[in-house]
Protein backbone atom coordinates (compact mmCIF):
# COMPACT_ATOMS: atom_id res chain seq x y z
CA UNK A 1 -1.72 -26.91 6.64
CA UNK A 2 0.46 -29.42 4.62
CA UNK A 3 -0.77 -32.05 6.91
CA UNK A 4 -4.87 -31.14 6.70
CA UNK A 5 -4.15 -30.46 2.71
CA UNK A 6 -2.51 -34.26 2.18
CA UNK A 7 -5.22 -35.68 4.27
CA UNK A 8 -8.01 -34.49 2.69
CA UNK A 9 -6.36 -35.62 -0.69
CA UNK A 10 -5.66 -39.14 0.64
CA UNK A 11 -9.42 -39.41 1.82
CA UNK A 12 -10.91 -37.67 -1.73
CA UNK A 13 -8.43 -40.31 -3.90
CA UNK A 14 -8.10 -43.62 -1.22
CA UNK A 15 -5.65 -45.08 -3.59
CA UNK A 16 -3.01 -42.16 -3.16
CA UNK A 17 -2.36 -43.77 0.41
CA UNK A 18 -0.51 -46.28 -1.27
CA UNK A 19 2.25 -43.57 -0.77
CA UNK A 20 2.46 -43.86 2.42
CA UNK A 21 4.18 -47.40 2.27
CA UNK A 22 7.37 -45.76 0.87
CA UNK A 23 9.78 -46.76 3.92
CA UNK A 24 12.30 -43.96 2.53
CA UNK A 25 9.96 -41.12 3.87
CA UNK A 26 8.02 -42.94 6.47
CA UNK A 27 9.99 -45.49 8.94
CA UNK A 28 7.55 -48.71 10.02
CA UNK A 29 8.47 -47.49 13.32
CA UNK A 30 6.97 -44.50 12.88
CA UNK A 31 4.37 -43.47 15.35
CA UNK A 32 4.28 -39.25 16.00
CA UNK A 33 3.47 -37.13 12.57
CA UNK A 34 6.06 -37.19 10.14
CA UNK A 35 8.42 -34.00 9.45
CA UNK A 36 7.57 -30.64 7.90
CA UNK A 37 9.78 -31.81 4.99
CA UNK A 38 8.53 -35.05 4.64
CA UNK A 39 4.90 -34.05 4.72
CA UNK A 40 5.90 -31.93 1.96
CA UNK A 41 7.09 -35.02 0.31
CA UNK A 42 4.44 -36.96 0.21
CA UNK A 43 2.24 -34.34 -0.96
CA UNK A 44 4.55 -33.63 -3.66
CA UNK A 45 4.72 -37.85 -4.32
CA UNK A 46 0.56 -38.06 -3.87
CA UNK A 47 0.42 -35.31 -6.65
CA UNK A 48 2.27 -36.83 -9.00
CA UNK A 49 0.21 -39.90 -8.74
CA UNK A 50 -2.37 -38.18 -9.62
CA UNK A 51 -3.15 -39.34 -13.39
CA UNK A 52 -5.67 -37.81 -15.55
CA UNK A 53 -7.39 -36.60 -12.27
CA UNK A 54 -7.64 -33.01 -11.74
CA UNK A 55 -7.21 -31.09 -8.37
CA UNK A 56 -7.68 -27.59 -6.88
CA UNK A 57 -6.37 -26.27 -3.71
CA UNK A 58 -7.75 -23.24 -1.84
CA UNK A 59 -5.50 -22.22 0.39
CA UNK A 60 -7.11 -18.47 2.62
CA UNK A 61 -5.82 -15.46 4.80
CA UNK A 62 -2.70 -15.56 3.30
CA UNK A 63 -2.18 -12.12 5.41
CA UNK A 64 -2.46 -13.99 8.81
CA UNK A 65 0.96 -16.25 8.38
CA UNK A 66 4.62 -15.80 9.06
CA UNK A 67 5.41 -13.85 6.04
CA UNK A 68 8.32 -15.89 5.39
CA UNK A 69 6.49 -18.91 5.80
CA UNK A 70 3.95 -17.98 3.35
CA UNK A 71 6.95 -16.99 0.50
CA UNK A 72 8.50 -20.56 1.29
CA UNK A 73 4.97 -21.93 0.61
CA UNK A 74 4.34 -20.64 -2.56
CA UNK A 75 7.70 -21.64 -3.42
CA UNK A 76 6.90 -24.91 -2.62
CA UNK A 77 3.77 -24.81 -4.82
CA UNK A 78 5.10 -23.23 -7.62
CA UNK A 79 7.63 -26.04 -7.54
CA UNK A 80 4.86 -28.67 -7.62
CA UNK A 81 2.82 -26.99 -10.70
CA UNK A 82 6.12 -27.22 -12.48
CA UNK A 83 6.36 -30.41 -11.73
CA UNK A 84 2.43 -31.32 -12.62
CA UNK A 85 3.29 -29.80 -16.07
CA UNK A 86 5.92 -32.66 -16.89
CA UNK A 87 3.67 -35.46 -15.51
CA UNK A 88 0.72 -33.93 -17.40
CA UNK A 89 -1.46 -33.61 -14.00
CA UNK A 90 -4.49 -30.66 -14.10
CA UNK A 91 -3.19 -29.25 -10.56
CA UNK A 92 -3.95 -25.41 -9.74
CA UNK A 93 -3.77 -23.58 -6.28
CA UNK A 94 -5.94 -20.85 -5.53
CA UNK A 95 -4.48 -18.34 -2.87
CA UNK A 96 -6.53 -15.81 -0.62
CA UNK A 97 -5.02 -12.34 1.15
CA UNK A 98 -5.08 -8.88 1.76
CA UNK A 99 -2.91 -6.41 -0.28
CA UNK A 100 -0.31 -7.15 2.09
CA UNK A 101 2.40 -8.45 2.63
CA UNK A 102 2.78 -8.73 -1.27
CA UNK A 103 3.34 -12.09 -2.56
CA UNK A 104 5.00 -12.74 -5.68
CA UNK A 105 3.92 -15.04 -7.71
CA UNK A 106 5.92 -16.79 -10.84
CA UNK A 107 3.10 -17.67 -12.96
CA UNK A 108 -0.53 -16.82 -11.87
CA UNK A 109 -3.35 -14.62 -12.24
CA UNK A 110 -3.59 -12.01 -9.73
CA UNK A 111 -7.12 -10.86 -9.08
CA UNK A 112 -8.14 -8.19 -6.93
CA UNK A 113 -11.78 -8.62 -6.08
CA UNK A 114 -13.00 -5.22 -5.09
CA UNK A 115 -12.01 -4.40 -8.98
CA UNK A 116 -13.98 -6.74 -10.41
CA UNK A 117 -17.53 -6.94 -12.05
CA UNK A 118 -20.26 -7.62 -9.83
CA UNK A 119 -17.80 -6.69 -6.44
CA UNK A 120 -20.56 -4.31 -4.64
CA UNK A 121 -23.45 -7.12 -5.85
CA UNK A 122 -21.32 -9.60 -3.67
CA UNK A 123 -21.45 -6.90 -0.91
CA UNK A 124 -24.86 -6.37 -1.32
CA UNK A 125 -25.42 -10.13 -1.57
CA UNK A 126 -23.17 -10.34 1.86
CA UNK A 127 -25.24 -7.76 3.52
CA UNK A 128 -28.71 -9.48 2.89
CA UNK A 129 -27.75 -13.10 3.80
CA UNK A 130 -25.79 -11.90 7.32
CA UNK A 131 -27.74 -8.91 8.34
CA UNK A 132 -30.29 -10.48 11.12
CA UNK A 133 -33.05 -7.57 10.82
CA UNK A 134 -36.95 -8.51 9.71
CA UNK A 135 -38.28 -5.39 8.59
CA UNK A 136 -37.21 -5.08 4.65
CA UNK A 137 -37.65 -1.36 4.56
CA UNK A 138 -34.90 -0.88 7.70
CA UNK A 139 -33.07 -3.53 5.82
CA UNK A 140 -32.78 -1.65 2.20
CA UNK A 141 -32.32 1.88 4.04
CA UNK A 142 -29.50 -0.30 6.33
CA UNK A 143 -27.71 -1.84 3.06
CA UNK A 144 -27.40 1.10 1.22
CA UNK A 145 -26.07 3.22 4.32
CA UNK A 146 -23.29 0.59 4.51
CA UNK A 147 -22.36 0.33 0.80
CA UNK A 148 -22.08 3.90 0.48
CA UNK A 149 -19.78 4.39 3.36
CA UNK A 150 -18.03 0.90 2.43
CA UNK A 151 -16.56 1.96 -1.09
CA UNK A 152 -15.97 -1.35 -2.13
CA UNK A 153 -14.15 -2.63 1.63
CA UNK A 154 -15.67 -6.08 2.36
CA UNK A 155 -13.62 -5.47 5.54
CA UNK A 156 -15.99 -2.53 6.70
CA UNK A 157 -19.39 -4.38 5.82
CA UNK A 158 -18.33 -7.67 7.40
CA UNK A 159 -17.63 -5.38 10.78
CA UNK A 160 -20.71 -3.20 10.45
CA UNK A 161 -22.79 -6.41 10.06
CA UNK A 162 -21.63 -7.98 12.98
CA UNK A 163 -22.09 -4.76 15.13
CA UNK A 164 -25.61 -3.97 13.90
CA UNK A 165 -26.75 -8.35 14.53
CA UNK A 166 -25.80 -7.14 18.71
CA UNK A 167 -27.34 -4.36 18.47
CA UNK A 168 -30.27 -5.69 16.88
CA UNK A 169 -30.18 -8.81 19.36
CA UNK A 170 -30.31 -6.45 22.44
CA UNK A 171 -32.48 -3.75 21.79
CA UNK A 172 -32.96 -2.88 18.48
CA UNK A 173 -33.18 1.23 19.52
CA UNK A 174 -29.92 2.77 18.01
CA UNK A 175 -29.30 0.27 15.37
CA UNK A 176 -28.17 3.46 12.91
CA UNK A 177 -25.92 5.26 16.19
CA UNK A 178 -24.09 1.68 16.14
CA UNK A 179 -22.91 2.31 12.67
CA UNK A 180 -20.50 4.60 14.38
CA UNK A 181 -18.87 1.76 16.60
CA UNK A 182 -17.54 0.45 13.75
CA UNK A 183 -14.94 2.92 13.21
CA UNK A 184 -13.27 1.85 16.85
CA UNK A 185 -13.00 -1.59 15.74
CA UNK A 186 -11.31 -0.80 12.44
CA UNK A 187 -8.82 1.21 14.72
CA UNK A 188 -8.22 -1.92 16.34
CA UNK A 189 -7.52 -3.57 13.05
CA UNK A 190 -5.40 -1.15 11.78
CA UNK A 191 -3.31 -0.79 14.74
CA UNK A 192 -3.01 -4.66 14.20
CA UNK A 193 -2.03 -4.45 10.98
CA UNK A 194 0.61 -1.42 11.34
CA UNK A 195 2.18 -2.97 14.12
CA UNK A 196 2.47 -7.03 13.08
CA UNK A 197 6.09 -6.64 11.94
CA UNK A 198 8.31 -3.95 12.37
CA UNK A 199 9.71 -4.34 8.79
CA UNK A 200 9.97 -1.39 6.85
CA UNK A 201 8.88 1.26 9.52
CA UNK A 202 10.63 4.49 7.34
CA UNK A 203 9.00 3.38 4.83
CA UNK A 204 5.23 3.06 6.30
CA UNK A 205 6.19 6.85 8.12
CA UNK A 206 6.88 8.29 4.63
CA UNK A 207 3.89 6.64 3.41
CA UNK A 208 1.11 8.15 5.92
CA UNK A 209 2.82 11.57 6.17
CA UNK A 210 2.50 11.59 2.33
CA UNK A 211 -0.97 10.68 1.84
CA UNK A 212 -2.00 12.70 5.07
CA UNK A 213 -0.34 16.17 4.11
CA UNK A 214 0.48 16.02 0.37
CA UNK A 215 -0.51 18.99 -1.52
CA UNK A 216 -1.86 17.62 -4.40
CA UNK A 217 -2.75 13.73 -4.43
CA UNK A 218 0.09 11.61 -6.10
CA UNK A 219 0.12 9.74 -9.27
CA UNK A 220 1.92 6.34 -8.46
CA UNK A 221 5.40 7.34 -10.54
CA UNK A 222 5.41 10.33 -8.28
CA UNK A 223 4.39 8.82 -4.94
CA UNK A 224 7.35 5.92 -5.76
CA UNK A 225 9.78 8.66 -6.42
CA UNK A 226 8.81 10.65 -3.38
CA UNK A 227 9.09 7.28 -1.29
CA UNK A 228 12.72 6.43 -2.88
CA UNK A 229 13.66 10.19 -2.28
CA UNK A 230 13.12 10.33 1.71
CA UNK A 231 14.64 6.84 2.09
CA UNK A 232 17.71 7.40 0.51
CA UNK A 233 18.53 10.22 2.65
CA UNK A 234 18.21 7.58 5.54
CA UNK A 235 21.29 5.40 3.62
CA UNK A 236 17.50 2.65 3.20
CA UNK A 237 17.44 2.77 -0.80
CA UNK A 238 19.75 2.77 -3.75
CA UNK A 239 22.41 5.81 -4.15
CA UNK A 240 20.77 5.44 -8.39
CA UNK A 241 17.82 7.18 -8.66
CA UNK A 242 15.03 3.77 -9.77
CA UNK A 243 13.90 4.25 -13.40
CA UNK A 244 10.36 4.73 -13.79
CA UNK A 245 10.46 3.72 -17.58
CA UNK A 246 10.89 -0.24 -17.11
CA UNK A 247 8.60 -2.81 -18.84
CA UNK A 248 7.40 -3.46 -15.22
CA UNK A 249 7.29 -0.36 -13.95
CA UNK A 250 3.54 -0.32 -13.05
CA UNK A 251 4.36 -3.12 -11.13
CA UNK A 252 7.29 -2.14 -9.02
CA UNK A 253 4.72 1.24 -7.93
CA UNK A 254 1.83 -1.60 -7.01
CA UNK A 255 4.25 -3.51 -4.79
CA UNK A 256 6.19 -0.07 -3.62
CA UNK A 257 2.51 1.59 -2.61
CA UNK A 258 1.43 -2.12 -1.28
CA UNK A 259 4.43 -2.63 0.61
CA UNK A 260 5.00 1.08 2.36
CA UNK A 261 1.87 1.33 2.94
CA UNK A 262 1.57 -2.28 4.43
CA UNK A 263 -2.24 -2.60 2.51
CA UNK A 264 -3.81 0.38 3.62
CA UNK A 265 -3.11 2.65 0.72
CA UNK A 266 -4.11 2.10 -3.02
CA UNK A 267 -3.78 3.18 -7.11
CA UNK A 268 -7.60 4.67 -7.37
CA UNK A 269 -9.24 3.52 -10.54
CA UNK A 270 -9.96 7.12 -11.76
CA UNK A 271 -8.50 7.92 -15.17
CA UNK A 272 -5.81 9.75 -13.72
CA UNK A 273 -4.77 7.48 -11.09
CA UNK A 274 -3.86 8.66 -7.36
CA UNK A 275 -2.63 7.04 -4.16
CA UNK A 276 -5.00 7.27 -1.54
CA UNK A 277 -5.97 5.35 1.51
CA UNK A 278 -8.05 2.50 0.95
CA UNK A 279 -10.93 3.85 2.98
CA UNK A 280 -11.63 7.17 5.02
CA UNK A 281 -11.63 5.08 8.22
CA UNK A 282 -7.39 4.94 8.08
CA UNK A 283 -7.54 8.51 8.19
CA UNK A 284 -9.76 8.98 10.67
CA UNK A 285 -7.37 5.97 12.69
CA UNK A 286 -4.33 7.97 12.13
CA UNK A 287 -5.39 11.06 13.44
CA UNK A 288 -8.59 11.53 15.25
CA UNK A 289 -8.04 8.19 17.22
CA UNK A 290 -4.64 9.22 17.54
CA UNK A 291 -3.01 6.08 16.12
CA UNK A 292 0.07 8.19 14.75
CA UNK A 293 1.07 9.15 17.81
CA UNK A 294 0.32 5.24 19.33
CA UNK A 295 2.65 4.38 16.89
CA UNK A 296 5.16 6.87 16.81
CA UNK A 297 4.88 8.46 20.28
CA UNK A 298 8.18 10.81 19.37
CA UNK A 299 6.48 12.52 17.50
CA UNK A 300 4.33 13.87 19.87
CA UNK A 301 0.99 16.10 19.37
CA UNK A 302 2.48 18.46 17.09
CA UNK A 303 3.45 15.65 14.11
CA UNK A 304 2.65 17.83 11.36
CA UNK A 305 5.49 20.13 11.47
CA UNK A 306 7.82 17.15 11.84
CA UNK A 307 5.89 15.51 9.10
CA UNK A 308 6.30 18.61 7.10
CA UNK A 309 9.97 18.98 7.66
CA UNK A 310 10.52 15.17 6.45
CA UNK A 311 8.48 15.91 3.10
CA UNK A 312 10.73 19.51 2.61
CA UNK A 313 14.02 17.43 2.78
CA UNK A 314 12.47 15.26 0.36
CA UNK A 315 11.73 17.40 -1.91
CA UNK A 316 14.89 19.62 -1.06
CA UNK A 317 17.21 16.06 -2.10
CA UNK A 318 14.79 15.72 -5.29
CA UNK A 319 14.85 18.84 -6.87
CA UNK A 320 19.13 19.30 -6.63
CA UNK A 321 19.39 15.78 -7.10
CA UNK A 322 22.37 15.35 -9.37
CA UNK A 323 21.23 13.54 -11.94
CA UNK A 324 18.35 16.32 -12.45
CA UNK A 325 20.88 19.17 -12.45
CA UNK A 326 22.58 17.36 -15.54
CA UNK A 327 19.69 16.25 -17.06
CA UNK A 328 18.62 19.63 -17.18
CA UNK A 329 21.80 21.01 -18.04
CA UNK A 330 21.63 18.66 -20.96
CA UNK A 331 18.33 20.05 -22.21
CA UNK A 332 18.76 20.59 -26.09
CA UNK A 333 14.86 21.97 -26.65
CA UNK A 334 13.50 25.30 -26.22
CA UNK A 335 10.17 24.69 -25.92
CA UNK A 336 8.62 24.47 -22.57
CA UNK A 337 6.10 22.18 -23.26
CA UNK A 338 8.56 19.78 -24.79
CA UNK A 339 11.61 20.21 -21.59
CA UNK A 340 8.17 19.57 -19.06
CA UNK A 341 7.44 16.56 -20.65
CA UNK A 342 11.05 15.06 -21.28
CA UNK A 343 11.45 15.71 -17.59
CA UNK A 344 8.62 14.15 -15.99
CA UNK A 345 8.70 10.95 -18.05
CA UNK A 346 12.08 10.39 -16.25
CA UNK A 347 11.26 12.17 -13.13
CA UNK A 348 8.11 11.93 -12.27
CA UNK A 349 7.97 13.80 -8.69
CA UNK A 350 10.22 16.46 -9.92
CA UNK A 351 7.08 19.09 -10.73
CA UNK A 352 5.73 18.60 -7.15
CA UNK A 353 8.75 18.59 -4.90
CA UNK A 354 10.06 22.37 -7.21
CA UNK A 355 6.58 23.55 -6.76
CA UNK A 356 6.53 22.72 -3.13
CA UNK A 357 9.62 22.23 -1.43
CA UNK A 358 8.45 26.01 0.06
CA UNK A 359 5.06 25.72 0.86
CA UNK A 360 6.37 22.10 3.48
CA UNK A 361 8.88 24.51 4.52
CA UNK A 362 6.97 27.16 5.62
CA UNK A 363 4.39 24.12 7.15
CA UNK A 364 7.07 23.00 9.58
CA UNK A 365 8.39 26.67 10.25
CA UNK A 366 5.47 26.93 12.79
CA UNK A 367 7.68 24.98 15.02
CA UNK A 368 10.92 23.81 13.39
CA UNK A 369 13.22 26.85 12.57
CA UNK A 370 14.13 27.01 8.95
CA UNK A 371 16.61 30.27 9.08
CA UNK A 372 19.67 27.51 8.12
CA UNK A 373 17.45 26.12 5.24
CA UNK A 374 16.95 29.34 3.96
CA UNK A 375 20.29 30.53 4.32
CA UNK A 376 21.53 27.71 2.46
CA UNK A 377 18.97 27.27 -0.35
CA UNK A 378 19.90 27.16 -3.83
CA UNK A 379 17.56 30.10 -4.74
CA UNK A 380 19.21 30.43 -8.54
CA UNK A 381 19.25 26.85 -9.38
CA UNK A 382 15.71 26.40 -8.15
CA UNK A 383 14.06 29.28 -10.11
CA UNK A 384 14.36 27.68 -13.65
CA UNK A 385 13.23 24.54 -12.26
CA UNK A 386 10.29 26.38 -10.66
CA UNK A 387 9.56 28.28 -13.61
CA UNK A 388 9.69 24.83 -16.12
CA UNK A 389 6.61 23.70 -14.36
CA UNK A 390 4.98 27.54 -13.61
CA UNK A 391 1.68 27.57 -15.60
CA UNK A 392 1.62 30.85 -15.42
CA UNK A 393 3.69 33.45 -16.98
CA UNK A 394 3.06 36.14 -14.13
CA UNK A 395 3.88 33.79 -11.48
CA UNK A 396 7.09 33.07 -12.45
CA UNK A 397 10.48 34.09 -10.85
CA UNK A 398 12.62 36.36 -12.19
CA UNK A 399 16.63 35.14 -12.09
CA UNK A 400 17.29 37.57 -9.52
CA UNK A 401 14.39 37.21 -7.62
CA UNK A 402 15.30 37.66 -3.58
CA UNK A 403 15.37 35.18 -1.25
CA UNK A 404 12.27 36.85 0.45
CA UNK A 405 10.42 35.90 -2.61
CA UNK A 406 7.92 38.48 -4.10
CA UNK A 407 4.92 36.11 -2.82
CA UNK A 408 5.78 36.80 0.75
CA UNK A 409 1.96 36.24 1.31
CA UNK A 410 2.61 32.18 0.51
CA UNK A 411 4.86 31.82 3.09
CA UNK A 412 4.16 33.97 5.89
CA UNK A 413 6.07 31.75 8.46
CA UNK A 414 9.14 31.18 6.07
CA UNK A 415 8.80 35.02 5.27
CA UNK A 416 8.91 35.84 9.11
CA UNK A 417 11.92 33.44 10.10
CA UNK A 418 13.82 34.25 6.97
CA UNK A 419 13.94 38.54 7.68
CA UNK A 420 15.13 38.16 11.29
């Protein structure tokens, strides 16, 4: 890259090759291509030679590179721009990727194109230049089949594009049916994807059985706090519970979704954000073309009472977290509205994991024996907390409710295990 990027500024500005007679970075004896470092040199030395000229590199597919490569790369580029600004040279580089692996960048603007204006015109746009089919009414009934299953993927339409132009190159007869053979290849993408690197495999586990078997979608504070939760009991986060009340806090749950989910989950745009997968294709990866169990094989065909049994000890560590217990201890107001909110603005995931800590318990009790759990489970300390977040008067636990619970009917499996 260094070496296609300096030529093609050497060729654009011929009097930049005057660089190349600097005997300190190139030797006259010098006859094979010069160094990773001192490529990187001279780039840096043609820059600064620049002038009053202005220059913009594009650099794409971030994604496909050596992840550390690509962080010493924009390191190197950073160090450049700060460099342009003392020399007074108009330099900007424009980088390309997916949503992972996140890059940080020092000082940038960070678009993401399927949230901007005009992103399904593009698509649309996309569709009509690459889609190789003569009849304009099969066209317009095509394009909007494909933006309304797209929701805003380029990914999808480039791949349904390119599967329809064979089909309509062969036969033409089942041009609609081939929409369908999409999905495979996407599998094939995502299994690409999941599977690059094997950094950060606990965390991408506790991302997909989240999004797959949550209760109720999660807002990003809890999603990050249910993430942190199940890795610390694996000794793989901080012992300190993260704040969720720092100035970049809505960044660290962009990178922490971004980054667990390795791209394939995202913050919707609704006005109560969620984290969802980026498209209904992952889903359908995970579990009807059995990628879970391609990628975890121990987990075998009966992953949802293991998955369910990882999200209960979550939730379990959460709610009798120690910090919680004192914070709630500590409570000096009385009124419920007022203790709710006080509590969720430091702990976000602590109304889900009280609520349901139960209802994943009883999930995995179809084939993972919760008797000990049961046994052991803090039934007095984890009535107030239920009750804090209880809507509902009449639902509520009494102090000395049993551990049986009145609402046997909730969980039948728990009930079953727990009266033996």
């Amino acid at each position: 890259m260094y070496r296609s990027l300096l030529l093609q500024l050497l060729e654009g500005f011929p009097d930049l090759q005057k660089i190349l007679d600097k005997p300190d970075l190139i030797p006259r004896n010098q006859v094979t291509c010069p160094s990773l470092n001192i490529l990187k040199d001279l780039f840096r030395s043609a820059i600064s030679a620049l002038g009053e000229r202005a220059l913009t590199c594009f650099v794409d597919t971030l994604d496909e590179c050596d992840e550390q490569q690509v962080r010493d790369m924009v390191e190197f580029f950073e160090e450049v721009a700060e460099q342009c600004v003392e020399y007074n040279v108009r330099f900007q580089v424009c980088f390309s990727s997916r949503h992972y692996p996140y890059i940080d960048i020092k000082s940038g603007i960070r678009l993401t194109l399927e949230g901007q204006d005009g992103h399904n015109e593009d698509l649309r746009h996309y569709i009509s230049k690459h889609l190789r089919i003569q009849d304009p009414a099969l066209i317009d009934e095509l394009k909007q089949m494909i933006l309304e299953k797209a929701t805003g993927i380029f990914l999808w339409v480039a791949l349904v594009v390119d599967i329809l132009n064979k089909e309509n190159r062969r036969r033409r007869i089942a041009l609609q049916s081939r929409l369908q053979a999409v999905l495979s290849k996407l599998s094939e993408l995502f299994k690409d994807i999941l599977t690059r690197d094997q950094e950060n495999i606990e965390d991408l586990l506790l991302s997909i059985m989240w999004i797959l078997l949550v209760k109720w979608l999660l807002n990003p504070g809890e999603y990050y706090h249910a993430i942190w939760s199940g890795l610390s009991l694996k000794g793989l986060a901080d012992v300190k519970m993260p704040s969720v009340n720092t100035s970049d806090a809505s960044d660290c749950f962009n990178k922490c979704i971004i980054s667990s989910s390795k791209g394939l989950a995202e913050i919707t745009k609704a006005r109560n954000p969620t984290v969802q997968f980026i498209h209904e294709s992952v889903r359908d990866f995970l579990i009807r073309d059995k990628g879970l169990y391609q990628l975890w094989p121990e987990l075998g065909t009966d992953w949802e009472s293991q998955a369910h049994e990882r999200l209960k000890l979550c939730c379990n560590a959460y709610v009798f977290h120690e910090v919680i217990v004192n914070a709630i201890d500590g409570q000096q107001s009385t009124e419920a509205q007022r203790i709710k909110d006080d509590l969720l603005k430091q702990f976000p995931f602590l109304e889900y994991a009280s609520q349901f800590v139960l209802g994943h318990a009883d999930a995995a009790a179809h084939r993972i024996t919760q008797q000990q759990f049961i046994s052991e489970f803090p039934l007095s300390s984890w009535v107030p907390i239920f009750n804090i977040f209880e809507k509902h008067k009449t639902r509520r636990y009494n102090q000395d409710v049993d551990i049986l619970f009145s609402r046997t009917e909730g969980f039948q499996t728990l009930f079953r295990q727990g009266s033996k």
